[in-house]
N, C-alpha and C. Protein backbone atom coordinates (compact mmCIF):
# COMPACT_ATOMS: atom_id res chain seq x y z
N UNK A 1 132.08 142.80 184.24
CA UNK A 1 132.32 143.35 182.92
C UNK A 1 132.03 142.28 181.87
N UNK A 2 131.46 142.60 180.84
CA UNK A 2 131.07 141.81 179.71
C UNK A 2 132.24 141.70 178.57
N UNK A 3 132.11 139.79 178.23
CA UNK A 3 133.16 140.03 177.46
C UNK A 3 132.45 140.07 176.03
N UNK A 4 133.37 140.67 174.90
CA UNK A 4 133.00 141.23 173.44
C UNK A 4 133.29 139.49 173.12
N UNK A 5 131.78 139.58 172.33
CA UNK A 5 132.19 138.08 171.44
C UNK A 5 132.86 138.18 170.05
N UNK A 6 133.53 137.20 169.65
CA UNK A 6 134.86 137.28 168.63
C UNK A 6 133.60 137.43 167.48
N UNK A 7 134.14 138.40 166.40
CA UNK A 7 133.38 138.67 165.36
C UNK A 7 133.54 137.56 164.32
N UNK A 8 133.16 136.71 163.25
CA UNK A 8 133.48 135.56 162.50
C UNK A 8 133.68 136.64 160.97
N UNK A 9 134.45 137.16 160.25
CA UNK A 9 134.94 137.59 159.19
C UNK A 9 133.83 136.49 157.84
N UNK A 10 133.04 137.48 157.20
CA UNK A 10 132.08 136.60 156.06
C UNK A 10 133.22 136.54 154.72
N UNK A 11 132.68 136.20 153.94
CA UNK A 11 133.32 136.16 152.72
C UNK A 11 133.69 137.56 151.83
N UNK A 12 134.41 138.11 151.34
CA UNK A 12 134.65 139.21 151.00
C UNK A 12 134.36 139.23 149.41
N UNK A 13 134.72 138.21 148.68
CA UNK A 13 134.80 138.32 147.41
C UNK A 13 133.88 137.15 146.67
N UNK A 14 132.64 136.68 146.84
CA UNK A 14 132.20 135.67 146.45
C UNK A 14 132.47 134.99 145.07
N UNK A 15 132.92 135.93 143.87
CA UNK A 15 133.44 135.18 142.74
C UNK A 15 134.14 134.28 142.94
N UNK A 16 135.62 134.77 143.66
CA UNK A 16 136.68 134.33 143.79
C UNK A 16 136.21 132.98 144.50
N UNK A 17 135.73 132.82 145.68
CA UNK A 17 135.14 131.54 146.49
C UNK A 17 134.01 130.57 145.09
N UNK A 18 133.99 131.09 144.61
CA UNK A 18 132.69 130.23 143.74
C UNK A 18 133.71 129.60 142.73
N UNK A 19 135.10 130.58 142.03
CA UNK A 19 135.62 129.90 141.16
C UNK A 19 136.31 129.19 141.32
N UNK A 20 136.76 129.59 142.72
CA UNK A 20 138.05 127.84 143.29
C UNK A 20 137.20 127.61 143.45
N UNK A 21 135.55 127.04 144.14
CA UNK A 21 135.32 125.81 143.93
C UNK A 21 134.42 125.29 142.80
N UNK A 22 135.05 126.06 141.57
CA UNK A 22 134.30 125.38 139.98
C UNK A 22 133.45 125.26 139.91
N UNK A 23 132.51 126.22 140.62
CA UNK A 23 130.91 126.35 140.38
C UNK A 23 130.44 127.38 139.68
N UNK A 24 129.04 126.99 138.57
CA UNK A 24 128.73 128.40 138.59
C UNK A 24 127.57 128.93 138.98
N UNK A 25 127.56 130.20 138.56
CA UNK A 25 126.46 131.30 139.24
C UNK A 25 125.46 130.15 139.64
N UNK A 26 124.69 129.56 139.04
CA UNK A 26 123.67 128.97 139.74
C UNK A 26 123.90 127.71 140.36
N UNK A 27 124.28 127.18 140.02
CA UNK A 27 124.98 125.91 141.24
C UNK A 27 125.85 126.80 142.78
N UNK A 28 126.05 127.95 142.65
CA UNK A 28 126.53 128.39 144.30
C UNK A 28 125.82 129.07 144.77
N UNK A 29 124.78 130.09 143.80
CA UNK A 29 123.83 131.22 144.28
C UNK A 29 122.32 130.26 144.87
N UNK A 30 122.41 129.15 144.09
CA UNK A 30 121.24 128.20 144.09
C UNK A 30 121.40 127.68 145.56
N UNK A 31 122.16 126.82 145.55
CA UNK A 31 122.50 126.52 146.85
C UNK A 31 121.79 127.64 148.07
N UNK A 32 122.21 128.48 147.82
CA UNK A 32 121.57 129.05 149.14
C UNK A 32 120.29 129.76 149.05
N UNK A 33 119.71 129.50 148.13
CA UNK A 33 118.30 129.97 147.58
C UNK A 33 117.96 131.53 147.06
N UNK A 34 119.48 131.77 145.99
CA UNK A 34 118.98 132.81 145.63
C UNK A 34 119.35 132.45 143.70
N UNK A 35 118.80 133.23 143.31
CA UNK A 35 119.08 132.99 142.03
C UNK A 35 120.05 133.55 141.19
N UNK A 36 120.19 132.88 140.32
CA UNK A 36 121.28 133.25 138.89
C UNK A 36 121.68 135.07 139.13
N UNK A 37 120.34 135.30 138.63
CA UNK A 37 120.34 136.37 138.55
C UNK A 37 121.00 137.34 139.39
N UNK A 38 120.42 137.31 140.91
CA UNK A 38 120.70 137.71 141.74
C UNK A 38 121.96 137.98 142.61
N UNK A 39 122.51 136.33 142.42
CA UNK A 39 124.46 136.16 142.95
C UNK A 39 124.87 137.08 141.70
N UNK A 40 124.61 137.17 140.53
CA UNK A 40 125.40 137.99 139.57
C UNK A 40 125.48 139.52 140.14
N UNK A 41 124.28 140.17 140.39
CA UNK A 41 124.62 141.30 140.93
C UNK A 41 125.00 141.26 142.01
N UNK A 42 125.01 140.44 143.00
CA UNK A 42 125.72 140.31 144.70
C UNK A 42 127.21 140.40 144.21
N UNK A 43 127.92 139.53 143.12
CA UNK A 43 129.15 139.58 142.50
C UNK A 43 129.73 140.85 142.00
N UNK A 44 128.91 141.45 141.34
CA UNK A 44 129.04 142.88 141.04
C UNK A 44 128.86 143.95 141.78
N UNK A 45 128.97 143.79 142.93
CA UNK A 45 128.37 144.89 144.04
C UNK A 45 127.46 145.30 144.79
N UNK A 46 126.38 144.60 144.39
CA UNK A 46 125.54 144.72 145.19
C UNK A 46 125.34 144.21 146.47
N UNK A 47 125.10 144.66 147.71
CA UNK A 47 125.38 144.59 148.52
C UNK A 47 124.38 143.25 149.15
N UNK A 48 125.07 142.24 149.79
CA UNK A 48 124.53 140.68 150.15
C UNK A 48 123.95 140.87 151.64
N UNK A 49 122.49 140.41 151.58
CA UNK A 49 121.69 140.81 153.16
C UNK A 49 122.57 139.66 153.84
N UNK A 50 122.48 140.32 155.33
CA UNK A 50 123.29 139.35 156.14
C UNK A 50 122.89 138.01 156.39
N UNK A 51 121.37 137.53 156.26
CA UNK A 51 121.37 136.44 156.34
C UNK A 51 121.70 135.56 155.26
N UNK A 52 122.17 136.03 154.25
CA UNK A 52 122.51 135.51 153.25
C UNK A 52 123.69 135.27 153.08
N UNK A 53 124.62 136.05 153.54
CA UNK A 53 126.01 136.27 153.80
C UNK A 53 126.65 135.27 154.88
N UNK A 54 126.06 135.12 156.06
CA UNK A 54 126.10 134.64 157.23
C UNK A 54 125.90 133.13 156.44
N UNK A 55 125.02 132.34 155.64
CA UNK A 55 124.52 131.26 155.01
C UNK A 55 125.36 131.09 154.09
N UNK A 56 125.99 131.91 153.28
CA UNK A 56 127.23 131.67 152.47
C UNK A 56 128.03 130.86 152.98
N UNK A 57 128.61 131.65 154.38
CA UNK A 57 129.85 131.33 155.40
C UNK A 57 129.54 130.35 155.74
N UNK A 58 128.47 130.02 156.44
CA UNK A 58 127.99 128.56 156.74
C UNK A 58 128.12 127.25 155.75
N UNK A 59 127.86 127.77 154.57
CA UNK A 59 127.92 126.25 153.18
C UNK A 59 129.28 126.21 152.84
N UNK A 60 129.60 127.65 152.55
CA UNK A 60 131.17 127.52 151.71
C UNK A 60 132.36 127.31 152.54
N UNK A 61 132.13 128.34 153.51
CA UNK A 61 133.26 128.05 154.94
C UNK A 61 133.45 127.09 155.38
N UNK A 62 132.20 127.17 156.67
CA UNK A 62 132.37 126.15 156.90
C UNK A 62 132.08 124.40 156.83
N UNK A 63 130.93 124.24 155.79
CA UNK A 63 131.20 123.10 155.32
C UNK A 63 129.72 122.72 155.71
N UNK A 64 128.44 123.09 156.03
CA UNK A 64 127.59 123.06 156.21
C UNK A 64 126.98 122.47 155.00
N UNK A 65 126.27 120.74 155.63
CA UNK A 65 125.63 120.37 154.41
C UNK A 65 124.08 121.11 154.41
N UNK A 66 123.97 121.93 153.29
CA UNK A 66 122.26 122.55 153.32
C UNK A 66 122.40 122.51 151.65
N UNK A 67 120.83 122.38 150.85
CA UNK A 67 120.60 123.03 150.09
C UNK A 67 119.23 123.28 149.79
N UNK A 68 119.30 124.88 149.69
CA UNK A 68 118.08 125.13 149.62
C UNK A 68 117.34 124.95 148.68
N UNK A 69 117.37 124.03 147.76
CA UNK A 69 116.61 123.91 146.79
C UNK A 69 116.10 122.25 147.05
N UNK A 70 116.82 121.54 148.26
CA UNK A 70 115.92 120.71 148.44
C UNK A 70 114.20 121.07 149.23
N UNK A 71 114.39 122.33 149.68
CA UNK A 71 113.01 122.82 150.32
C UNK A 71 112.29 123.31 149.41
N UNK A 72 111.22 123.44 149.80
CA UNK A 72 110.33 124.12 148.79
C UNK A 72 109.76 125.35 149.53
């Protein structure tokens, strides 16, 4: 029998995570290579693709040094 792997819970409310850590829209949306623009409507509802979501959890969670704006 196969065991179920533990699901990892993403971020639910990204404002809230961006404003404890005193960033804004583009210093946290940047970070993971999306823009101003874009985290504003992810903030407002629009719904965040999983690899993006999953990459959130990774920088903000858990502590993952990346930024995508050192790539080109």
């Amino acid at each position: 029998m196969a065991t179920k792997a533990k699901k990892t819970a993403l971020i639910k409310d990204y404002k809230l995570v961006r404003v404890k850590m005193r960033l804004n829209q583009g210093e946290f949306w940047g970070r993971l290579g999306v823009t101003q623009s874009g985290g504003s409507r992810y903030e407002n509802g629009r719904a965040v693709p999983k690899p993006t979501a999953i990459l959130a959890h990774q920088v903000y969670i858990q502590g993952l040094e990346l930024d995508a704006r050192d790539y080109r």
